[in-house]
N, C-alpha and C. Protein backbone atom coordinates (compact mmCIF):
# COMPACT_ATOMS: atom_id res chain seq x y z
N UNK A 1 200.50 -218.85 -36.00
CA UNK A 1 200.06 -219.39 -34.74
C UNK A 1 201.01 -220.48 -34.25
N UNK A 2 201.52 -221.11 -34.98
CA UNK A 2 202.24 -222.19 -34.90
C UNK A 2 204.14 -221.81 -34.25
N UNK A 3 204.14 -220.75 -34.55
CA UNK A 3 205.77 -219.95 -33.78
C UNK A 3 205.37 -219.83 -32.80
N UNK A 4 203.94 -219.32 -32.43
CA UNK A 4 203.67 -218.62 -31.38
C UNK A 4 203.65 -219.65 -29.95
N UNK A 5 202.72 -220.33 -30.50
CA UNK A 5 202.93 -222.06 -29.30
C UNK A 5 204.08 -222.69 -29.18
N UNK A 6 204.59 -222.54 -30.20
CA UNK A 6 205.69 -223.23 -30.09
C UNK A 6 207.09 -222.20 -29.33
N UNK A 7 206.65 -221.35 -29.78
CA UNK A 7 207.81 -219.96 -28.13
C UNK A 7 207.52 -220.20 -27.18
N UNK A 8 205.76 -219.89 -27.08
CA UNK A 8 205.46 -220.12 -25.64
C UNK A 8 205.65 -221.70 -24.93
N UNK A 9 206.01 -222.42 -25.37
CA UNK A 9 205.72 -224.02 -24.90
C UNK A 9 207.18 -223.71 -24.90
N UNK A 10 208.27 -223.65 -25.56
CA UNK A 10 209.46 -223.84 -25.29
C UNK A 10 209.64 -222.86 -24.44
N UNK A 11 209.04 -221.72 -23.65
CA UNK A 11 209.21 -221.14 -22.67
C UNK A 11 208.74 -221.69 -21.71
N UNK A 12 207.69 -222.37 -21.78
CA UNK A 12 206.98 -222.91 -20.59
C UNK A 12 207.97 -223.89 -19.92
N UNK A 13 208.48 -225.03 -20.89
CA UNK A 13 209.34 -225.52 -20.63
C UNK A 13 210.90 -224.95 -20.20
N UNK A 14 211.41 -224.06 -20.51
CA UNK A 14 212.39 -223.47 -20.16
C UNK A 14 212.12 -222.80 -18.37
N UNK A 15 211.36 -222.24 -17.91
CA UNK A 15 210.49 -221.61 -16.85
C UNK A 15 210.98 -223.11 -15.79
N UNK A 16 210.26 -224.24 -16.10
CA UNK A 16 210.27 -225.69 -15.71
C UNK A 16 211.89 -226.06 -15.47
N UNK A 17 212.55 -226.25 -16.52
CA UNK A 17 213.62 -226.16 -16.37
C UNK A 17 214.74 -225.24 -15.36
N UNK A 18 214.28 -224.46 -15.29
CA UNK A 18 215.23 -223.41 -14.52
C UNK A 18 214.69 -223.66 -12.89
N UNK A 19 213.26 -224.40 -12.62
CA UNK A 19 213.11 -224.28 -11.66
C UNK A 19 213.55 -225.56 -11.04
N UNK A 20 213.43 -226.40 -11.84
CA UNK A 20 213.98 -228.01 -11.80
C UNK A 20 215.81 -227.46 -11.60
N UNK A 21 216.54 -226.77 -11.92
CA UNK A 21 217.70 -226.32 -11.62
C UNK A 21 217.75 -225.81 -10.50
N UNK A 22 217.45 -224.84 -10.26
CA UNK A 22 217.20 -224.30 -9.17
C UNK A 22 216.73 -225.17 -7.84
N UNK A 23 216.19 -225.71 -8.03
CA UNK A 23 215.74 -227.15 -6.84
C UNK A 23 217.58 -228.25 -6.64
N UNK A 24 217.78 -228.60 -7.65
CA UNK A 24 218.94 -229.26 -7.31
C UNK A 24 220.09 -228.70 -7.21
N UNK A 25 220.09 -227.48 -7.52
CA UNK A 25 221.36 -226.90 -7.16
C UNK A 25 221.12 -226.84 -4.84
N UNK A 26 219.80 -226.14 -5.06
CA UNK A 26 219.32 -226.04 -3.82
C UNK A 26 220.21 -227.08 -2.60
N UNK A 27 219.55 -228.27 -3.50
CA UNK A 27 219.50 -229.66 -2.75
C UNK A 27 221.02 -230.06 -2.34
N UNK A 28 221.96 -229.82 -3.44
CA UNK A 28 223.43 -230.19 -3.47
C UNK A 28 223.88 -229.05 -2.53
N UNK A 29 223.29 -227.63 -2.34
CA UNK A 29 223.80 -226.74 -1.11
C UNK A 29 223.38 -227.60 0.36
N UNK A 30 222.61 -227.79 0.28
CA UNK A 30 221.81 -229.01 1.66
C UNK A 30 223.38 -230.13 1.79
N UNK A 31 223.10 -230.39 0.70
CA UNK A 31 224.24 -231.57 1.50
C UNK A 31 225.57 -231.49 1.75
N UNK A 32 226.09 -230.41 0.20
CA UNK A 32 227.30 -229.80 1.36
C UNK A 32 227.75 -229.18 2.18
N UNK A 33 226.56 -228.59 2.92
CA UNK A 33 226.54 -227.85 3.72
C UNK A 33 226.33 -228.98 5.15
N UNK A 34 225.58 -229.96 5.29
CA UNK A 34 225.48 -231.04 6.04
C UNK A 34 226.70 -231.47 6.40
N UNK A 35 227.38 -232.07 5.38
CA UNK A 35 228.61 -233.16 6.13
C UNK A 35 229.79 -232.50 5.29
N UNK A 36 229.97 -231.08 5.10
CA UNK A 36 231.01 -230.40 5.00
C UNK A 36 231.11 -230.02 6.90
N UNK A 37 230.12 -229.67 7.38
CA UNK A 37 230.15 -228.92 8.59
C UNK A 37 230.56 -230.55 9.61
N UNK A 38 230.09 -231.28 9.19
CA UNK A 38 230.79 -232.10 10.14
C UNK A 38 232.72 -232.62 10.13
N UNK A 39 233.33 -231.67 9.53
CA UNK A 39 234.54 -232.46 9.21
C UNK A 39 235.01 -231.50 10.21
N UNK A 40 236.22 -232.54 10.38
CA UNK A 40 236.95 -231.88 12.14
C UNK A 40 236.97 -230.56 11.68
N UNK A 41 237.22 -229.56 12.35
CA UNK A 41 237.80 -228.11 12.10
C UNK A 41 237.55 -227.26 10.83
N UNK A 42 236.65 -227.37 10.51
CA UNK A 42 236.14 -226.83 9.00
C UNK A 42 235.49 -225.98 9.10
N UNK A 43 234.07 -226.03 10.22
CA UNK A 43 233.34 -225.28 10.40
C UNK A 43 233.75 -224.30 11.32
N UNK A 44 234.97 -224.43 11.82
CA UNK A 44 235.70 -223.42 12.75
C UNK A 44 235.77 -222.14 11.96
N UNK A 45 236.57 -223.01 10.82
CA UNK A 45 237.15 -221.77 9.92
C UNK A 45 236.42 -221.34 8.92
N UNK A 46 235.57 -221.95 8.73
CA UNK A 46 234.43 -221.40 7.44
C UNK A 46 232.85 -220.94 8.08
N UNK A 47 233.11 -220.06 8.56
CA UNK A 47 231.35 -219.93 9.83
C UNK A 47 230.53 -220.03 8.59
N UNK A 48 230.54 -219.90 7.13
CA UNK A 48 229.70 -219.78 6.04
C UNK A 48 228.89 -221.30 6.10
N UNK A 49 229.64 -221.87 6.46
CA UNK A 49 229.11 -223.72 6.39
C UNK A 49 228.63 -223.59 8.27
N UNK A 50 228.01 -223.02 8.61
CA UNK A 50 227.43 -223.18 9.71
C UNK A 50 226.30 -223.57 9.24
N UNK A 51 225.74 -225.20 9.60
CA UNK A 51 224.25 -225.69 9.42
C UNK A 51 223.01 -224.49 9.46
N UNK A 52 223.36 -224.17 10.69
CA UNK A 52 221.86 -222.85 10.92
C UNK A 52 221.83 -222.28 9.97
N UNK A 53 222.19 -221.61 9.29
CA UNK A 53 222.72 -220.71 8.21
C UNK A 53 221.56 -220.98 7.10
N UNK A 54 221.62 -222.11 6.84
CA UNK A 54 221.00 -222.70 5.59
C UNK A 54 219.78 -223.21 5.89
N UNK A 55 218.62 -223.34 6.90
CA UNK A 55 217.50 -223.48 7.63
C UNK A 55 216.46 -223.29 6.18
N UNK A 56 216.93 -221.96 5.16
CA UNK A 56 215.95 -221.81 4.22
C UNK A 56 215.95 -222.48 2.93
N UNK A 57 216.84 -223.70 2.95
CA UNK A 57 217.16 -224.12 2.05
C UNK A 57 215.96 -225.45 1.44
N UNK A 58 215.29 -225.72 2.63
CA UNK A 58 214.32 -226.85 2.60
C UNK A 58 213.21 -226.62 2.16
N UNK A 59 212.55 -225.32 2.65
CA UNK A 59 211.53 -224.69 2.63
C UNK A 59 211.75 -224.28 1.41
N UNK A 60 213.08 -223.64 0.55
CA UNK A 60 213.11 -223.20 -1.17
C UNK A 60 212.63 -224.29 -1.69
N UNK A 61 213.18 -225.11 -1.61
CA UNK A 61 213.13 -226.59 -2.20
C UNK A 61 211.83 -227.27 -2.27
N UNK A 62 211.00 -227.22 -1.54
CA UNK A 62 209.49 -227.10 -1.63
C UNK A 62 208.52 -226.40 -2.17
N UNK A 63 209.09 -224.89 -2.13
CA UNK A 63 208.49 -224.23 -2.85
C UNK A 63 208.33 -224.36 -4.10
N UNK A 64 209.95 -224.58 -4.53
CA UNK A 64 210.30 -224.62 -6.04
C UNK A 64 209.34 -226.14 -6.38
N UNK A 65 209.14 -226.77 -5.68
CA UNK A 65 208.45 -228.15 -5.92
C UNK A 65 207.04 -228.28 -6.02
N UNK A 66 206.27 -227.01 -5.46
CA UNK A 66 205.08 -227.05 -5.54
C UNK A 66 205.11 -225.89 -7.22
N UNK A 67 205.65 -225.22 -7.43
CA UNK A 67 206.02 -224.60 -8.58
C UNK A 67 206.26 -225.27 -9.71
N UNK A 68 206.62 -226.34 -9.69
CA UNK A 68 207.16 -226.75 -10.77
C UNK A 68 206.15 -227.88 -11.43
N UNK A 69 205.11 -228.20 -10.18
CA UNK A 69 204.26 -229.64 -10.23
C UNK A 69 203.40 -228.72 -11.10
N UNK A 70 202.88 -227.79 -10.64
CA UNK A 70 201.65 -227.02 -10.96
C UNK A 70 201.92 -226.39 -12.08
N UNK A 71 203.20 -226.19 -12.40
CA UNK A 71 203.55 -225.49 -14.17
C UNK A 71 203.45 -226.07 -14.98
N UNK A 72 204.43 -227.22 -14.30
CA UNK A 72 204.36 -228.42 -15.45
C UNK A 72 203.22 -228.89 -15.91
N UNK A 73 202.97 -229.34 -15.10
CA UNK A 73 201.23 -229.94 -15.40
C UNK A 73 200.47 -228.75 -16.40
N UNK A 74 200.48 -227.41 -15.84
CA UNK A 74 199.55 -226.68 -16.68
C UNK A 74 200.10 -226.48 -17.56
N UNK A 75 201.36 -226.45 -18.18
CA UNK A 75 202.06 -225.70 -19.23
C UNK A 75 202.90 -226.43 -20.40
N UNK A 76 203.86 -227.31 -19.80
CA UNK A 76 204.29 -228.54 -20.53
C UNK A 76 204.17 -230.05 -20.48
N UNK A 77 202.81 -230.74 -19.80
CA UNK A 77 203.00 -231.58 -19.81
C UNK A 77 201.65 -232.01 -20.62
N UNK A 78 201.89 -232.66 -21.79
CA UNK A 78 200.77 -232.33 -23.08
C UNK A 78 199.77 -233.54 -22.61
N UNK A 79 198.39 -233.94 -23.09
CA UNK A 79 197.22 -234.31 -22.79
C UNK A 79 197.85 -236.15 -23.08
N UNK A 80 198.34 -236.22 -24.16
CA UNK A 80 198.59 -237.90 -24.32
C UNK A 80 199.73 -238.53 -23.53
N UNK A 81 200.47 -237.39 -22.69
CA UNK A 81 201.17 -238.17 -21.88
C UNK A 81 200.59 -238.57 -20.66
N UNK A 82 199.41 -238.23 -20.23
CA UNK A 82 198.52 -238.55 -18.96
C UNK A 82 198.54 -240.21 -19.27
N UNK A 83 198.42 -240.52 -18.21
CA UNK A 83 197.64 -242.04 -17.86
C UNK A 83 196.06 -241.80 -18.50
N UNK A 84 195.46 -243.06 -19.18
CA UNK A 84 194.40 -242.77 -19.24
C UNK A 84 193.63 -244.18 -19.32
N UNK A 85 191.96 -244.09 -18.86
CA UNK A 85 191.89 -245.27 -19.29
C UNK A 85 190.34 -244.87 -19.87
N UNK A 86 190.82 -245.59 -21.25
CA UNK A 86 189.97 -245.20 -22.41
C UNK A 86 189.12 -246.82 -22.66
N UNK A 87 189.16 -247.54 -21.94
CA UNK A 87 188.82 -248.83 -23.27
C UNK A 87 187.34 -248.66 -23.58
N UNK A 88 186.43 -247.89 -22.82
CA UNK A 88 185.07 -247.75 -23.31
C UNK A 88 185.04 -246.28 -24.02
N UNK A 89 186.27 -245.71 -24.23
CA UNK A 89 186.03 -244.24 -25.17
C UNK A 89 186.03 -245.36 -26.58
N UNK A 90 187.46 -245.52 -26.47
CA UNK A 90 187.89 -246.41 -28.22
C UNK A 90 186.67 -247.61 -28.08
N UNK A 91 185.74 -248.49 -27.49
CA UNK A 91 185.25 -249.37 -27.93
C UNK A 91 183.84 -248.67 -28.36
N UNK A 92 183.47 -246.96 -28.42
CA UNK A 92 182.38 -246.73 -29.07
C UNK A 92 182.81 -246.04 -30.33
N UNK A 93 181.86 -245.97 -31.31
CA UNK A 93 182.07 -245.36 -32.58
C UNK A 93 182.37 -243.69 -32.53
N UNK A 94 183.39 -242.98 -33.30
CA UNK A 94 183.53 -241.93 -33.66
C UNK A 94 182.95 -240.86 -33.06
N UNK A 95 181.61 -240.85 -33.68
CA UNK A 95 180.54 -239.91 -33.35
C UNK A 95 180.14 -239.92 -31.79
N UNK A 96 180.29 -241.28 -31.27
CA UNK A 96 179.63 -241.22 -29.74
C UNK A 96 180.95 -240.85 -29.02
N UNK A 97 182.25 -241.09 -29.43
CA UNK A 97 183.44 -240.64 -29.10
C UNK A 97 183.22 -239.22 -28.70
N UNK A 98 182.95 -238.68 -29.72
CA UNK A 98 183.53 -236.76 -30.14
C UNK A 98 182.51 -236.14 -28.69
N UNK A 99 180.92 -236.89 -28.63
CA UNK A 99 179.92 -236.56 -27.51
C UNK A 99 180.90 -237.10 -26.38
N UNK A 100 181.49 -238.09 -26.16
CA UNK A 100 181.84 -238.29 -24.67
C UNK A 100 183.24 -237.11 -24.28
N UNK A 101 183.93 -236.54 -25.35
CA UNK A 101 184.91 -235.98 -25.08
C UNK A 101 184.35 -234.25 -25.18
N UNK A 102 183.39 -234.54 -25.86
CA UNK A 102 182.79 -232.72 -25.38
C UNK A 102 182.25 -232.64 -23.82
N UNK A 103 181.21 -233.79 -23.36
CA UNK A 103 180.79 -233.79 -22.22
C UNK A 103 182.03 -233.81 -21.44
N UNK A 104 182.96 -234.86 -21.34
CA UNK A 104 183.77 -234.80 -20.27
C UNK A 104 184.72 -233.49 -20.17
N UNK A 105 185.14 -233.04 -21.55
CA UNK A 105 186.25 -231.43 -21.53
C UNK A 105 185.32 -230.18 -21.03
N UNK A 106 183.99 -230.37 -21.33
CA UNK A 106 182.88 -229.28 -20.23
C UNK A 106 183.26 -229.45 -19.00
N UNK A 107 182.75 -230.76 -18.88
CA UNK A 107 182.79 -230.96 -16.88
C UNK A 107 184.00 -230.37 -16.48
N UNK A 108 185.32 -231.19 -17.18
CA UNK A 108 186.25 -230.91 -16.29
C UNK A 108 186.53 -229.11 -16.50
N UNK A 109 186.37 -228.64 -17.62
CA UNK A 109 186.37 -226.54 -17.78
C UNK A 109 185.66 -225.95 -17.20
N UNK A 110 184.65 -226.19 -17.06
CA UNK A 110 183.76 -226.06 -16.47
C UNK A 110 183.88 -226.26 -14.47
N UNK A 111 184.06 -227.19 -14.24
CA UNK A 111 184.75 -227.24 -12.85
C UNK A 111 185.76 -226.38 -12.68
N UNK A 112 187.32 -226.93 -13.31
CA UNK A 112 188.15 -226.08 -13.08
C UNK A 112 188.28 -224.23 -12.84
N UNK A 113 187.56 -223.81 -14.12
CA UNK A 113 187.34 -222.69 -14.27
C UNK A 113 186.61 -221.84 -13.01
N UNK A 114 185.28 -222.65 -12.37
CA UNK A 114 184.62 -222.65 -11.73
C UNK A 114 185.13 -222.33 -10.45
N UNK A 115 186.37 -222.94 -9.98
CA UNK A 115 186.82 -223.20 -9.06
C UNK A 115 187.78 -222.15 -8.81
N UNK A 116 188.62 -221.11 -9.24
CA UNK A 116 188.71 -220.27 -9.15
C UNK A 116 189.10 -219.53 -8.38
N UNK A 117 187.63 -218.70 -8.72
CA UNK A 117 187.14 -217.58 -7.28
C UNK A 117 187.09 -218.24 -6.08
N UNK A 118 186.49 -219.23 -5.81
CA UNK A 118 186.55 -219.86 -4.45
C UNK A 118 187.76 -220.33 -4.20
N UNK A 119 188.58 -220.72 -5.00
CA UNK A 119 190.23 -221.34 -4.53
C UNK A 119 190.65 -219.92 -4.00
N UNK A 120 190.75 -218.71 -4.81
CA UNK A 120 190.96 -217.45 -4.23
C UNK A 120 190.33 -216.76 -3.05
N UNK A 121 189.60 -217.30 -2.85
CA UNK A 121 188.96 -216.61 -1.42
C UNK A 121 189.24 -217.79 -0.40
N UNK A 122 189.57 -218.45 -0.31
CA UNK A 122 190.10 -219.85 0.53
C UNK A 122 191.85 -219.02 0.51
N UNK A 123 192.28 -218.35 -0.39
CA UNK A 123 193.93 -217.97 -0.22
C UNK A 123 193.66 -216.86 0.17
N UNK A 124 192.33 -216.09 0.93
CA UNK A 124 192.85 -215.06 1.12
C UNK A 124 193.15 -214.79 2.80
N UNK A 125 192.92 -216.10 3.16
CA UNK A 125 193.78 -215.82 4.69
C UNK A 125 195.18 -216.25 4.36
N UNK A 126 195.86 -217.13 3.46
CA UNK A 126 196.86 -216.88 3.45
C UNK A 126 197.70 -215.55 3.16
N UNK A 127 197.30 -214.71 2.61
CA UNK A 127 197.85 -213.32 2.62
C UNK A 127 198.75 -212.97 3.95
N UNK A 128 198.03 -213.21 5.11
CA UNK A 128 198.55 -213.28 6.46
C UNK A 128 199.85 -214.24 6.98
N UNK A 129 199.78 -215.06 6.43
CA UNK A 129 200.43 -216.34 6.85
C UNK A 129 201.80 -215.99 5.96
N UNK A 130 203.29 -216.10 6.40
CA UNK A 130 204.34 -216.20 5.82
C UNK A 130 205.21 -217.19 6.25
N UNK A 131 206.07 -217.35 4.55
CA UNK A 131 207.21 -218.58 5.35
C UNK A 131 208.37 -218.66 6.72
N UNK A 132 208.49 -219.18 7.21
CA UNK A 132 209.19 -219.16 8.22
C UNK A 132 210.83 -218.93 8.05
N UNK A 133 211.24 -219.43 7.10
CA UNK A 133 212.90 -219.18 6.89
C UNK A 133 213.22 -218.97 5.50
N UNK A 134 212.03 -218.08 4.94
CA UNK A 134 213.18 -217.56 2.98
C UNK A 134 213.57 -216.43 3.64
N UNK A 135 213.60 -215.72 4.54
CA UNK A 135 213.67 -214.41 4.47
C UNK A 135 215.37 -213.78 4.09
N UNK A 136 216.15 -214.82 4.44
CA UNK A 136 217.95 -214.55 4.30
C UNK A 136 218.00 -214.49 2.82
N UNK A 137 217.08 -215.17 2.29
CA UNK A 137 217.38 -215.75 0.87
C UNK A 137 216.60 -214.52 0.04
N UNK A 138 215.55 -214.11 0.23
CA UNK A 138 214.97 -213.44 -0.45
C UNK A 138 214.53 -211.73 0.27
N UNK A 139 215.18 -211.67 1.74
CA UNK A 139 215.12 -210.12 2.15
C UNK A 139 214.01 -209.87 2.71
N UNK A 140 212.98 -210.52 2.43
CA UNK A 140 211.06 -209.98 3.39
C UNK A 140 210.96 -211.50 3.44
N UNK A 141 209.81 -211.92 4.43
CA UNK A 141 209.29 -212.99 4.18
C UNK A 141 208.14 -212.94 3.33
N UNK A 142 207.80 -214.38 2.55
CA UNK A 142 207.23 -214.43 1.57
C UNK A 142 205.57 -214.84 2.09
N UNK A 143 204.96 -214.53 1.45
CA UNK A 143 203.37 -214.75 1.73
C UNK A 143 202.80 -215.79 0.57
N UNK A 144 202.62 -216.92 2.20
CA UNK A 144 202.13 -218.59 1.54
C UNK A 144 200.91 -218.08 0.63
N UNK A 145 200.36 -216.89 0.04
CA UNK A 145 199.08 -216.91 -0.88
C UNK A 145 200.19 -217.22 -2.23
N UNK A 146 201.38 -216.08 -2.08
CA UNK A 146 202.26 -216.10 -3.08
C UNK A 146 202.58 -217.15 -3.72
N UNK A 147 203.49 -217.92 -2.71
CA UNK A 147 203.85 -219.51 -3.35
C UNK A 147 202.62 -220.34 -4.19
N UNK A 148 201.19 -220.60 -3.62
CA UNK A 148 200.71 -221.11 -4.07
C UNK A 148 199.87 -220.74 -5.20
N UNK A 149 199.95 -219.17 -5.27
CA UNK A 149 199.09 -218.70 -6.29
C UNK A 149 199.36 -219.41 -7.66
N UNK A 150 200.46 -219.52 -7.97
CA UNK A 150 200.93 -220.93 -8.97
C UNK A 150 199.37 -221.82 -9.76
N UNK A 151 198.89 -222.37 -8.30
CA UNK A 151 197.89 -223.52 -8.26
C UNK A 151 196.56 -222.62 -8.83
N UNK A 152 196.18 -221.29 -8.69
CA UNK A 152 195.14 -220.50 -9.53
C UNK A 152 195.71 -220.65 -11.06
N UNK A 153 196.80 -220.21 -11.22
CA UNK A 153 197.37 -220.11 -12.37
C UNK A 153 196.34 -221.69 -13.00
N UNK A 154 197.60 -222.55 -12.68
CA UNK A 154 196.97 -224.34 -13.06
C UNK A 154 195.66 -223.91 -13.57
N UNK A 155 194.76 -224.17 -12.70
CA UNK A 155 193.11 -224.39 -12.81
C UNK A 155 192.80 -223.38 -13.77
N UNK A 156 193.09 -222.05 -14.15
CA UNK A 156 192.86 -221.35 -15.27
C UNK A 156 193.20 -221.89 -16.98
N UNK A 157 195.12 -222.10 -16.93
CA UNK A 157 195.37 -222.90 -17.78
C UNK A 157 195.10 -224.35 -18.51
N UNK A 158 194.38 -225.12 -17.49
CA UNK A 158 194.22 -226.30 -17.64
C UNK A 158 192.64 -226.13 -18.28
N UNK A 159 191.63 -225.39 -17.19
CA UNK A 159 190.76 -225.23 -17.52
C UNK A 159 189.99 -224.73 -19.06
N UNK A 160 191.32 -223.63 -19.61
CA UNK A 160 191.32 -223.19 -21.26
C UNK A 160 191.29 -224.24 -22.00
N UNK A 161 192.49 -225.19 -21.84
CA UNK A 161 193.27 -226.31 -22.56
C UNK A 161 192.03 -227.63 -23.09
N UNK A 162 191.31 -227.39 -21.68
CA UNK A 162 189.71 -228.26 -21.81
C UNK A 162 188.98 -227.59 -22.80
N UNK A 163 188.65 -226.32 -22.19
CA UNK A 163 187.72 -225.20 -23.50
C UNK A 163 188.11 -225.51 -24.55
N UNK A 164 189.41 -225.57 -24.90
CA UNK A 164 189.77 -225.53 -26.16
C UNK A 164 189.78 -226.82 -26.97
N UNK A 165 189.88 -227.74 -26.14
CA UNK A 165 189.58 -228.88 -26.69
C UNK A 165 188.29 -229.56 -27.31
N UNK A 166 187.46 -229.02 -26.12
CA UNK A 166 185.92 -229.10 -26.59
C UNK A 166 185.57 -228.46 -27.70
N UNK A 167 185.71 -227.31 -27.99
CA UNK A 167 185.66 -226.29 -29.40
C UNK A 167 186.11 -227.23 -30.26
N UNK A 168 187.53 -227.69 -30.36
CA UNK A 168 188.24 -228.53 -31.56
C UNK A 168 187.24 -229.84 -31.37
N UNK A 169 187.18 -230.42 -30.18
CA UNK A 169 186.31 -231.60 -31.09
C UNK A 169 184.62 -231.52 -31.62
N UNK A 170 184.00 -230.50 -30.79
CA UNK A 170 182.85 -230.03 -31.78
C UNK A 170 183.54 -229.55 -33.35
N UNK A 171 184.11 -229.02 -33.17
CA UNK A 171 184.18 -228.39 -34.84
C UNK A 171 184.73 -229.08 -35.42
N UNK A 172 185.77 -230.19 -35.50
CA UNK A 172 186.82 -231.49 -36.08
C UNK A 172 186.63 -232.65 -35.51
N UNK A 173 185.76 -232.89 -34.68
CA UNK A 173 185.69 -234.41 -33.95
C UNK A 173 187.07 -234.29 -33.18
N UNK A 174 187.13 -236.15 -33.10
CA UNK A 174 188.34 -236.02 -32.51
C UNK A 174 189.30 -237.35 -33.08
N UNK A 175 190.45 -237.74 -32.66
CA UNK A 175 191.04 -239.10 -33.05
C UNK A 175 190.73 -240.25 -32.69
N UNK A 176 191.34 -241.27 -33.13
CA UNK A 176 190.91 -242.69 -32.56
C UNK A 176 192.34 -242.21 -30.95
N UNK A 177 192.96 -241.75 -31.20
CA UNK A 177 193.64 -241.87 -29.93
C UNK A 177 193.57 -241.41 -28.38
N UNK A 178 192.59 -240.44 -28.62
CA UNK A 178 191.76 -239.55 -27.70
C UNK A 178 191.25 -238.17 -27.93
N UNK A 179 190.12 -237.58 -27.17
CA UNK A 179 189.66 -236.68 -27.00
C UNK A 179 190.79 -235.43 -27.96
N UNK A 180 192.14 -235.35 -27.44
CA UNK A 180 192.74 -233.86 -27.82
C UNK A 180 193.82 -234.37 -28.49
N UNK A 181 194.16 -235.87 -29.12
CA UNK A 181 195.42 -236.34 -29.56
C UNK A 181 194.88 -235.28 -30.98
């Protein structure tokens, strides 16, 4: 079990990575494409550095940004690196600990999970709706359900990560450091 998380997490992270690449490579086309096109006679001879040209470059760059928030978060960004504020978890004993971290990993699995089907039927007018300028970049335009479907992903993954936590601290309690440390 332990190869297995550990592939998938170094994939998750790798996924993250490539998109975090992909965003700044993006970004560095944005700008040399900006004030390359302003130099005397450049853009005469290079129509490739014509500003218009690159219109879809902003809109990638967002995308890849709403992609990467929502991966990360669900996929590599582990439970003790959150902000948290615990001082009334750690100032009760053990046992009342393990109860506040089953109740709260329900609520929040329980919500998340919950949330779902209705996040999906709220995206299903986006089906209709497409981006305005990937189409050079990617050949069709893309359908805003697409980009964000990402954010179903999240609420599924995150929502397990709770399940699963609750299971481990019913059956093992939990640490003095938190709920899933």
């Amino acid at each position: 079990m332990t190869f297995l998380t550990t592939t998938l997490s170094r994939a998750a992270q790798g996924v993250a990575a490539a998109l975090m690449a992909a965003m700044f490579l993006t970004f560095v086309l944005q700008i040399t494409v900006r004030y390359s096109a302003r130099l005397p006679g450049l853009a005469e001879h290079l129509p490739a550095l014509d500003p218009s040209l690159y219109g879809w470059t902003l809109e990638f760059c967002l995308l890849l940004w709403v992609w990467l928030v929502f991966w990360g978060n669900a996929f590599v960004v582990r439970e003790q690196d959150h902000v948290r504020f615990d001082i009334l978890y750690l100032a009760v004993s053990p046992r009342l600990r393990r109860w506040f971290a089953i109740a709260a990993g329900l609520a929040i699995a329980i919500g998340l999970l919950a949330s779902i089907g209705p996040t999906w039927d709220k995206f299903h007018i986006l089906r209709l709706k497409k981006t305005a300028t990937l189409a050079p970049l990617l050949g069709d335009w893309i359908r805003m359900r697409d980009i964000y479907a990402v954010y179903v992903v999240f609420l599924g993954a995150v929502g397990l990560r709770y399940a699963w936590g609750v299971w481990r601290a019913f059956r093992h309690g939990v640490s003095d450091q938190g709920p899933t440390a």
